[in-house]
Protein backbone atom coordinates (compact mmCIF):
# COMPACT_ATOMS: atom_id res chain seq x y z
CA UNK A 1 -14.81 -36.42 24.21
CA UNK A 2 -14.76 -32.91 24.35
CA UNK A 3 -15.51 -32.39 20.83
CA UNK A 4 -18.73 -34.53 20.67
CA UNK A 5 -21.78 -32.70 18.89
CA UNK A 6 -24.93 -33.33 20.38
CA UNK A 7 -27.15 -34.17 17.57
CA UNK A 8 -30.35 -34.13 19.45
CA UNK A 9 -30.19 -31.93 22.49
CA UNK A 10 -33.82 -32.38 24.31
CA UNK A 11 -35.81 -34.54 21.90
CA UNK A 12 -36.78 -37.64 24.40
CA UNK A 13 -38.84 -39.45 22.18
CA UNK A 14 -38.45 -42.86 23.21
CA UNK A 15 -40.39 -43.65 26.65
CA UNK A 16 -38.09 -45.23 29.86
CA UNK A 17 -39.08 -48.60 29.32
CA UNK A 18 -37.62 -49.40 25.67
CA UNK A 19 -34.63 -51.20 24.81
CA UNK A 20 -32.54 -49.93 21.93
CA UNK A 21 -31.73 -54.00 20.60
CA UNK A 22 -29.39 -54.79 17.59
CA UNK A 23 -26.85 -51.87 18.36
CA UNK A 24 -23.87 -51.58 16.65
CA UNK A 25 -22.53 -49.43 19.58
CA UNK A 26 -19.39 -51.68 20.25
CA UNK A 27 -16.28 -50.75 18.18
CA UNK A 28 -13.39 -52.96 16.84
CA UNK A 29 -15.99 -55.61 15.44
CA UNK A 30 -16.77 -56.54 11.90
CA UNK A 31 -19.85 -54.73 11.89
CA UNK A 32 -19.46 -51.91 15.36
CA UNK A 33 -18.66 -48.35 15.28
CA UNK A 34 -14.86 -47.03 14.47
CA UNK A 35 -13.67 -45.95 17.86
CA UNK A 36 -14.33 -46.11 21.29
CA UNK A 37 -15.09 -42.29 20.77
CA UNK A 38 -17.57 -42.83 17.97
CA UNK A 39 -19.09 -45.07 20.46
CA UNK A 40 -19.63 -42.37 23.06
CA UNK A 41 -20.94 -39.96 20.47
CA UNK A 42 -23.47 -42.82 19.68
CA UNK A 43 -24.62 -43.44 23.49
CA UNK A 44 -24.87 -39.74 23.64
CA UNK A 45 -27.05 -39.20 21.16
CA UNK A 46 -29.52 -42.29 22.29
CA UNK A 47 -29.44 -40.96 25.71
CA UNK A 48 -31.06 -37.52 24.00
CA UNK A 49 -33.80 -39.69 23.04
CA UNK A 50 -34.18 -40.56 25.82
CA UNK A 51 -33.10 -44.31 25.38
CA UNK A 52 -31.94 -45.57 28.55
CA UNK A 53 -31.43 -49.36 27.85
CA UNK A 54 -29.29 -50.83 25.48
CA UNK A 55 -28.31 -53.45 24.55
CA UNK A 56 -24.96 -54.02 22.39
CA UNK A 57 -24.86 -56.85 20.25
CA UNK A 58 -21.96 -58.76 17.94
CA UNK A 59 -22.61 -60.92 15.18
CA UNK A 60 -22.01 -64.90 15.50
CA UNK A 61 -21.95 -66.48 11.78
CA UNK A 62 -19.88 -68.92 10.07
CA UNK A 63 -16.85 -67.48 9.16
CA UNK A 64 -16.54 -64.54 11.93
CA UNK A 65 -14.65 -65.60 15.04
CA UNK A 66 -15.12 -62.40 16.51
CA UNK A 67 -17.48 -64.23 19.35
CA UNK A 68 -14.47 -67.26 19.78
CA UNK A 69 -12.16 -64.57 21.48
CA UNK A 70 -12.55 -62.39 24.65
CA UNK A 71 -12.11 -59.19 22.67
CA UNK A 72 -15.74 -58.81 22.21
CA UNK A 73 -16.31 -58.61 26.17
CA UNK A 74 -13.46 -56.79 26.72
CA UNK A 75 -14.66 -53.64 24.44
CA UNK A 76 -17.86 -54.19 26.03
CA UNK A 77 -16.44 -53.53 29.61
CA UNK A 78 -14.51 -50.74 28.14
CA UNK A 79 -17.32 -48.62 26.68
CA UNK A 80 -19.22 -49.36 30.24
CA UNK A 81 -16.44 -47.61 32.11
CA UNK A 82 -16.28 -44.83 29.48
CA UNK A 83 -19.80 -44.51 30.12
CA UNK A 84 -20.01 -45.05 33.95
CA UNK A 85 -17.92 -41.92 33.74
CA UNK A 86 -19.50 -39.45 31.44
CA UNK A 87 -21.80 -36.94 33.30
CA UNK A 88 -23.73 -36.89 30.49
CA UNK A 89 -25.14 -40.51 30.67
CA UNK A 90 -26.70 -40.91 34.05
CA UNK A 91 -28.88 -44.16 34.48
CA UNK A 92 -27.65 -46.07 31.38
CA UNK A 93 -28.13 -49.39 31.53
CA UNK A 94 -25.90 -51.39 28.82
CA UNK A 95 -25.83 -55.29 28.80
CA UNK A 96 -24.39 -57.52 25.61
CA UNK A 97 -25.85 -60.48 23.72
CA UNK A 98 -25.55 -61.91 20.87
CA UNK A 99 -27.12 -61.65 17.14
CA UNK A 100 -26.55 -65.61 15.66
CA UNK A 101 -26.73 -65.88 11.97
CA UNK A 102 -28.98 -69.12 11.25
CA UNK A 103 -26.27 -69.88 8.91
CA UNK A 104 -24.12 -73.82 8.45
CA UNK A 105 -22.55 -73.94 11.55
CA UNK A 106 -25.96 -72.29 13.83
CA UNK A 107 -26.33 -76.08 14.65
CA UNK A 108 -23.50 -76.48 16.07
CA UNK A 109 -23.46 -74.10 17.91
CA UNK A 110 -26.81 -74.20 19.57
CA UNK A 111 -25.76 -77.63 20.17
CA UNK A 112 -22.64 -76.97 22.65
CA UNK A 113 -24.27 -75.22 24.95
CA UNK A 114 -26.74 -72.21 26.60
CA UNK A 115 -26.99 -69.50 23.98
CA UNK A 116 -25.74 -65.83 24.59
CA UNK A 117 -29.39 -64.28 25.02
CA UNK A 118 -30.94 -61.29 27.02
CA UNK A 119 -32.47 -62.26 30.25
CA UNK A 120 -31.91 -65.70 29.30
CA UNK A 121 -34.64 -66.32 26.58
CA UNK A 122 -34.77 -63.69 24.39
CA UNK A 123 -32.28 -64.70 21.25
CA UNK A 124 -31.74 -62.98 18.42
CA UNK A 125 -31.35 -64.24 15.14
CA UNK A 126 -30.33 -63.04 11.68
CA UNK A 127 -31.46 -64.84 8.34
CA UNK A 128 -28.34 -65.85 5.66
CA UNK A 129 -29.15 -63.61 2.14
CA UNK A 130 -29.41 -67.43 1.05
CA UNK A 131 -30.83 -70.68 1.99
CA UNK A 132 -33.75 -73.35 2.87
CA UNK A 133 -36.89 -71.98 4.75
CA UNK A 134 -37.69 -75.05 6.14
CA UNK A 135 -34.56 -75.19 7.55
CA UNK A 136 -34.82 -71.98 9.19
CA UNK A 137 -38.54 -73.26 10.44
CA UNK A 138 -37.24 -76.34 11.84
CA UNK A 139 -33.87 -74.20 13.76
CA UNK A 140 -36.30 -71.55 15.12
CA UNK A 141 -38.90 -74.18 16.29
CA UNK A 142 -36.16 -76.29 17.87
CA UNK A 143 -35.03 -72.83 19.54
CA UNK A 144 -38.51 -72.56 21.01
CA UNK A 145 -38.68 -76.08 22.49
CA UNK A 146 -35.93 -75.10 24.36
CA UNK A 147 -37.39 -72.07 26.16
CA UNK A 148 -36.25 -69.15 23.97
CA UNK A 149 -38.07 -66.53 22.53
CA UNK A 150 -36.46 -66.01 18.58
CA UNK A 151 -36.61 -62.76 17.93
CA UNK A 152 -35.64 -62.44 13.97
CA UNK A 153 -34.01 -59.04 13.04
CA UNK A 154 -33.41 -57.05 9.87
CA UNK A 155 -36.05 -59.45 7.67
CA UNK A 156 -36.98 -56.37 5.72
CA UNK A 157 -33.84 -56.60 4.18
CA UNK A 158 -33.24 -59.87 3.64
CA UNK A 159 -33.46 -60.31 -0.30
CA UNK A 160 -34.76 -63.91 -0.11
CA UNK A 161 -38.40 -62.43 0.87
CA UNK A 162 -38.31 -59.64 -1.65
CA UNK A 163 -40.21 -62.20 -4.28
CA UNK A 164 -42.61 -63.68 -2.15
CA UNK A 165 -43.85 -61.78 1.00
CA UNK A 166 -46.45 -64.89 2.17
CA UNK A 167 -42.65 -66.52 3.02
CA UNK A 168 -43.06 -64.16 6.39
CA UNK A 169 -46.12 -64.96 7.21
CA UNK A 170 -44.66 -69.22 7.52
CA UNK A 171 -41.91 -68.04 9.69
CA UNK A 172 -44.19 -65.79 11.85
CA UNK A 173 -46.17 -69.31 12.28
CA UNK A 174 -43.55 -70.97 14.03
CA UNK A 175 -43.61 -68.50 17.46
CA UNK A 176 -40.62 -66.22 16.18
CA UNK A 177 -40.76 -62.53 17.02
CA UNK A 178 -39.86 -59.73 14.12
CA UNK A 179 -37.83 -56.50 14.38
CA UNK A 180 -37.16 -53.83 11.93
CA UNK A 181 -35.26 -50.60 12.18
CA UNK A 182 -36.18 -47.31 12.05
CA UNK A 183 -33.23 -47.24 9.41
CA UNK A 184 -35.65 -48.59 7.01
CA UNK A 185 -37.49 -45.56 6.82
CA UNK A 186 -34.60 -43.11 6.24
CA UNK A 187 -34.02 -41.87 2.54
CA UNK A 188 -30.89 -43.87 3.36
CA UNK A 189 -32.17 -46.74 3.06
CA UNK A 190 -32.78 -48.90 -0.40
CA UNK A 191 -36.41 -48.67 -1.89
CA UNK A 192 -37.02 -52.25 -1.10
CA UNK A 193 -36.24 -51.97 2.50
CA UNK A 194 -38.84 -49.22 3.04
CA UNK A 195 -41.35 -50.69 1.11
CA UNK A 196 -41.32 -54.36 3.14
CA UNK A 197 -41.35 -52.40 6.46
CA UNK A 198 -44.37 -50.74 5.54
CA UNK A 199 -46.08 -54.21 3.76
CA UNK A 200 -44.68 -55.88 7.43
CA UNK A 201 -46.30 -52.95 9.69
CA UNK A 202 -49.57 -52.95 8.05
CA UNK A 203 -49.97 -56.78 8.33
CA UNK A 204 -49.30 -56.77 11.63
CA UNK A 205 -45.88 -58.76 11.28
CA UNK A 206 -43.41 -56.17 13.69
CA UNK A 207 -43.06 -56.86 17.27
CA UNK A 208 -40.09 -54.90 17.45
CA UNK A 209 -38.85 -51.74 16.22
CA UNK A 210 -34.93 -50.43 16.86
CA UNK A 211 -32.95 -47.81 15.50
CA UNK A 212 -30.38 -49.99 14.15
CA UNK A 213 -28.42 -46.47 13.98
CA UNK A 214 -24.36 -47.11 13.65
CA UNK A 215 -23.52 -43.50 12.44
CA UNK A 216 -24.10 -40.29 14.27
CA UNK A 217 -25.48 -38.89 11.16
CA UNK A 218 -28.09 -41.16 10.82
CA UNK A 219 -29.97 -39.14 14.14
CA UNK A 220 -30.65 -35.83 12.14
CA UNK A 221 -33.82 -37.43 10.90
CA UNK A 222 -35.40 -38.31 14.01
CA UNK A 223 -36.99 -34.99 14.73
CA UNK A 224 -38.75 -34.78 11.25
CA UNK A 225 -40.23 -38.04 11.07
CA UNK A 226 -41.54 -38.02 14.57
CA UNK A 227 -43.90 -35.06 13.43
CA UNK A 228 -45.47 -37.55 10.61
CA UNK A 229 -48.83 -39.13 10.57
CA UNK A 230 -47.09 -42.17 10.15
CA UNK A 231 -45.15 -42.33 12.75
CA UNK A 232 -47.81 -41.61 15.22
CA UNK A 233 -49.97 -43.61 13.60
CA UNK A 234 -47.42 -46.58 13.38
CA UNK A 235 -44.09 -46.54 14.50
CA UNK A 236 -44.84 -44.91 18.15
CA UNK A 237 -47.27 -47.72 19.36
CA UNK A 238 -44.37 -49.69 18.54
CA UNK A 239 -41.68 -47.97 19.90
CA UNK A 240 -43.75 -47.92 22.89
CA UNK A 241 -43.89 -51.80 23.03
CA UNK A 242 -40.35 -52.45 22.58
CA UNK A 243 -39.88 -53.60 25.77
CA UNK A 244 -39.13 -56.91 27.60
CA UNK A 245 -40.21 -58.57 30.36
């Protein structure tokens, strides 16, 4: 670990109380970081942000069996202890749930049992690029008879909405909560993307905001966009509510 760069050195922009949600911290899954050391490098540079909650998440959807084996906890209790004992990283707090595509076999699964969710009622869910929106009306109101709080990430990217935006505000009516990343707003990022995270901020839509980061690189624009109208105007309130109680 000797060789880690630290991208942001004394820029703690986030306040104590957020959660980084929807990490791709954890490595060896489908859509995690390389190596345990990339890993590091990434909890390092949320820490200089001054993130001191997060919470790693791996992908349940038709298909992936990544959550049917005990690997996934078992790289989660690894990066803990490599964190527990890195000077650097005093007071993190990691935990692990789950991110369920609402995808064929999402009724099957909700059906066998309690869902992997944080503090037992927040769930998170991911939209398929393709399907029926009543369906996913009828999943996420079934989710909120049972107690949990859906909490819907990446929709500014999902390419079933890029035709008809009024599509967000019928899922919004069923209790669901939205996230979007930070991600969206790097130069990065497709066109698209950007321009739905800014439609979904101005009407009000976000509940949510994460980094969504899974490359070190993706930090270096932190420090210039923090310094924009926009992001004081927008993105900090909701940084600042990103919270959960």
């Amino acid at each position: 670990m000797s060789n880690r760069q630290n991208v942001l050195p004394n820029a703690p922009f986030f306040p104590n109380e957020y959660v980084e949600v929807n990490s791709h911290i954890l490595n060896g899954l489908t859509d995690g970081s390389k190596s345990i050391e990339n890993s590091i490098e990434l909890l390092q540079n949320f820490y200089n942000l001054g993130i001191r909650n997060i919470l790693c998440t791996f992908r349940v959807s038709d298909g992936d069996l990544d959550h049917q084996t005990s690997r996934t906890y078992a790289w989660f209790e690894s990066l803990k202890k490599w964190a527990n004992q890195d000077q650097h990283l005093k007071n993190l707090t990691l935990n692990l749930s789950a991110v369920y595509v609402l995808d064929d076999r999402f009724p099957e699964i909700s059906q066998k049992g309690k869902l992997q969710s944080y503090q037992n009622k927040w769930v998170f869910l991911e939209l398929p690029q393709s399907g029926s929106l009543s369906d996913w009306k009828k999943l996420i109101g079934q989710l909120r008879q049972q107690g949990y709080n859906p909490i819907l990430t990446q929709t500014e990217r999902n390419r079933c909405f890029h035709h008809d935006l009024a599509q967000f505000f019928e899922l919004k009516s069923t209790g669901c909560f939205f996230q979007i990343g930070l991600d969206s707003f790097t130069k990065e990022e497709d066109l698209t993307a950007n321009t739905i995270s800014h439609w979904l901020l101005r009407n009000h839509l976000v509940d949510f905001i994460t980094t969504d980061f899974y490359a070190p690189n993706q930090f270096y624009f932190i420090p210039n966009l923090t310094q924009t109208p926009f992001f004081k105007e927008s993105l900090d309130p909701m940084i600042r509510k990103t919270k959960f109680n």
